[in-house]
Protein backbone atom coordinates (compact mmCIF):
# COMPACT_ATOMS: atom_id res chain seq x y z
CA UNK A 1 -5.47 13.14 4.80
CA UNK A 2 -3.16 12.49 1.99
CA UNK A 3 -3.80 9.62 -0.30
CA UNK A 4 -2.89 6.34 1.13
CA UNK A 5 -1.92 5.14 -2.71
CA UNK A 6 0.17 8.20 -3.39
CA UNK A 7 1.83 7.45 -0.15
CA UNK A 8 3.39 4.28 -1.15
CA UNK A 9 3.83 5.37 -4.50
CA UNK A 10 7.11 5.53 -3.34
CA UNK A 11 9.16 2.51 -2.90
CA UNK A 12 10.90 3.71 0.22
CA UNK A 13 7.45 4.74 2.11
CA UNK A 14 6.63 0.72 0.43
CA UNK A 15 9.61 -0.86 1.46
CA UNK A 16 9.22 1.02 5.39
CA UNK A 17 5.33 -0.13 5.18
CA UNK A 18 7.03 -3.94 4.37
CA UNK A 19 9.05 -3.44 7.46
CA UNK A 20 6.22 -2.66 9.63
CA UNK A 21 4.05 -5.36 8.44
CA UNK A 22 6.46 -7.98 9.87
CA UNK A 23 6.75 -6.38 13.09
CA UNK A 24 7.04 -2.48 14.63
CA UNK A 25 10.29 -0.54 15.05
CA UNK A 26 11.61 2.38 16.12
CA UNK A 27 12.38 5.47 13.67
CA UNK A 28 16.33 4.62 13.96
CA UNK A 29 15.33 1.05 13.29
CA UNK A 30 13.85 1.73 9.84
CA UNK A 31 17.03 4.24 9.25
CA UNK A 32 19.51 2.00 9.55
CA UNK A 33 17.45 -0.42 6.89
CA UNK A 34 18.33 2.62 4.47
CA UNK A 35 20.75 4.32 3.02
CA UNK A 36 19.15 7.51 3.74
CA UNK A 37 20.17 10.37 6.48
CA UNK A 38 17.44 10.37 9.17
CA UNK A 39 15.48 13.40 7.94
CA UNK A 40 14.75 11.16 5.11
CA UNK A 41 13.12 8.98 6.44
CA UNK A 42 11.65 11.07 9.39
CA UNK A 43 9.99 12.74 5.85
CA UNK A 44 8.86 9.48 4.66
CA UNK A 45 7.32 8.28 7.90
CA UNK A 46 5.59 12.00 8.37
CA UNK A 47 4.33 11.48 4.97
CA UNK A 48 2.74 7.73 5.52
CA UNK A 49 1.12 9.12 9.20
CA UNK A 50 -0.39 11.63 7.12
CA UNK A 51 -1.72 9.04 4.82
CA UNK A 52 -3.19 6.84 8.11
CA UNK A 53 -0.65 4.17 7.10
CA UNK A 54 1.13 4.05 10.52
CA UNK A 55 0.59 5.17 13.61
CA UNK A 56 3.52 5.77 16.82
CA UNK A 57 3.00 4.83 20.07
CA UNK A 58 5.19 6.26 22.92
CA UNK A 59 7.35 3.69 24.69
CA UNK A 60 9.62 5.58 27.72
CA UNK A 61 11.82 7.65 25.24
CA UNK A 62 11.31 5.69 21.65
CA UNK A 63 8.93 6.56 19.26
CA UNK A 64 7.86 3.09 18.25
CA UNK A 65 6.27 2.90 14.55
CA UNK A 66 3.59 0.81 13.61
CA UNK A 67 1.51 -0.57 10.76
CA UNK A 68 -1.81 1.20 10.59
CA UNK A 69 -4.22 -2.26 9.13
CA UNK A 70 -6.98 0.41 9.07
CA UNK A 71 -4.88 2.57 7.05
CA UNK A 72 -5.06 0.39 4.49
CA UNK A 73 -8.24 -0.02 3.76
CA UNK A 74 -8.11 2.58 1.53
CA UNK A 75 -5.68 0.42 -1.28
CA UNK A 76 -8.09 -2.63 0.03
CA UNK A 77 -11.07 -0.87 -1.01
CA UNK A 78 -9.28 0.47 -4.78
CA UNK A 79 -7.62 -3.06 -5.45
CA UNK A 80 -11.44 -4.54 -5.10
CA UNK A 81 -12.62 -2.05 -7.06
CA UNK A 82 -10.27 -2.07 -9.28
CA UNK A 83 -10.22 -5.77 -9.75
CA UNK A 84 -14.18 -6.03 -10.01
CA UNK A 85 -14.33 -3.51 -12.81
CA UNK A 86 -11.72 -5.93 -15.17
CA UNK A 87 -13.04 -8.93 -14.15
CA UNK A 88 -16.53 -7.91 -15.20
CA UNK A 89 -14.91 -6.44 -18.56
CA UNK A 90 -12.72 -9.70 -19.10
CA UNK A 91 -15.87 -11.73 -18.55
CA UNK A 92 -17.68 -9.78 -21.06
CA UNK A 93 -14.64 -9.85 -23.60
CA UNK A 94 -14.56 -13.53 -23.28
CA UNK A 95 -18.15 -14.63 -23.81
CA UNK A 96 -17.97 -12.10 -27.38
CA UNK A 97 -15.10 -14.47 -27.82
CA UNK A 98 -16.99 -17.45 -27.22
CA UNK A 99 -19.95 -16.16 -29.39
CA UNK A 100 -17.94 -15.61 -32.04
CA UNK A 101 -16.13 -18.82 -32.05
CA UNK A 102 -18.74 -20.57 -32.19
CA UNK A 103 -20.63 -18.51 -35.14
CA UNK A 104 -17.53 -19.13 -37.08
CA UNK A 105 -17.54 -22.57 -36.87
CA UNK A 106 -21.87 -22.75 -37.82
C-alpha cells in the first residue's frame, strides 16, 4: 500500500481528498473541478485508492468516490507523532531557557 503522506504530497490528490471530505462524487465530478483531462485524474484517484485514502462504491453505472476516514489514520498517527516529539523538545528548550534566566539574574 503506497504511503498515505506521499499520496497527498500532491496538491491535486490534496485538493480531490478536500473535495471528498465535504461530500462524495463521481470521477467526472472531481474532473470537471480541474483543469486536467480525465486520465489525470483517473491517475490521481488510482494513486490515493492505492494509498487507502478513498474508496468507490458502485451506484447503477457511476463509480461514486469516497473519503476513506480510516485511510487517514496513517497522517493521524505521523501528525501525533510528529507533534509529541517537538512538543517534548520545545518543553525541554524552554525550561534551559528558564534555568538560565534565572541564573543570570542570581
Amino acid at each position: 500500500m503506497m504511503h498515505a503522506l506521499s499520496a497527498i504530497a500532491d496538491p491535486t490528490r490534496r485538493r480531490i481528498v478536500e473535495m471528498l471530505a465535504l461530500r462524495d462524487r463521481t470521477a467526472g465530478e472531481i474532473v470537471a473541478a480541474f483543469d486536467k483531462t480525465p486520465p489525470a485524474i483517473s491517475q490521481h484517484l488510482k494513486i490515493l485508492r492505492k494509498a487507502g485514502l478513498i474508496n468507490v462504491r458502485v451506484e447503477g453505472q457511476h463509480r461514486i468516490q469516497m473519503l476513506n476516514p480510516a485511510g487517514l489514520a496513517e497522517i493521524e498517527t505521523w501528525l501525533t507523532r510528529t507533534t509529541r516529539f517537538w512538543e517534548r523538545r520545545l518543553d525541554s528548550l524552554e525550561r534551559q531557557l528558564r534555568a538560565d534566566d534565572r541564573r543570570q539574574k542570581s
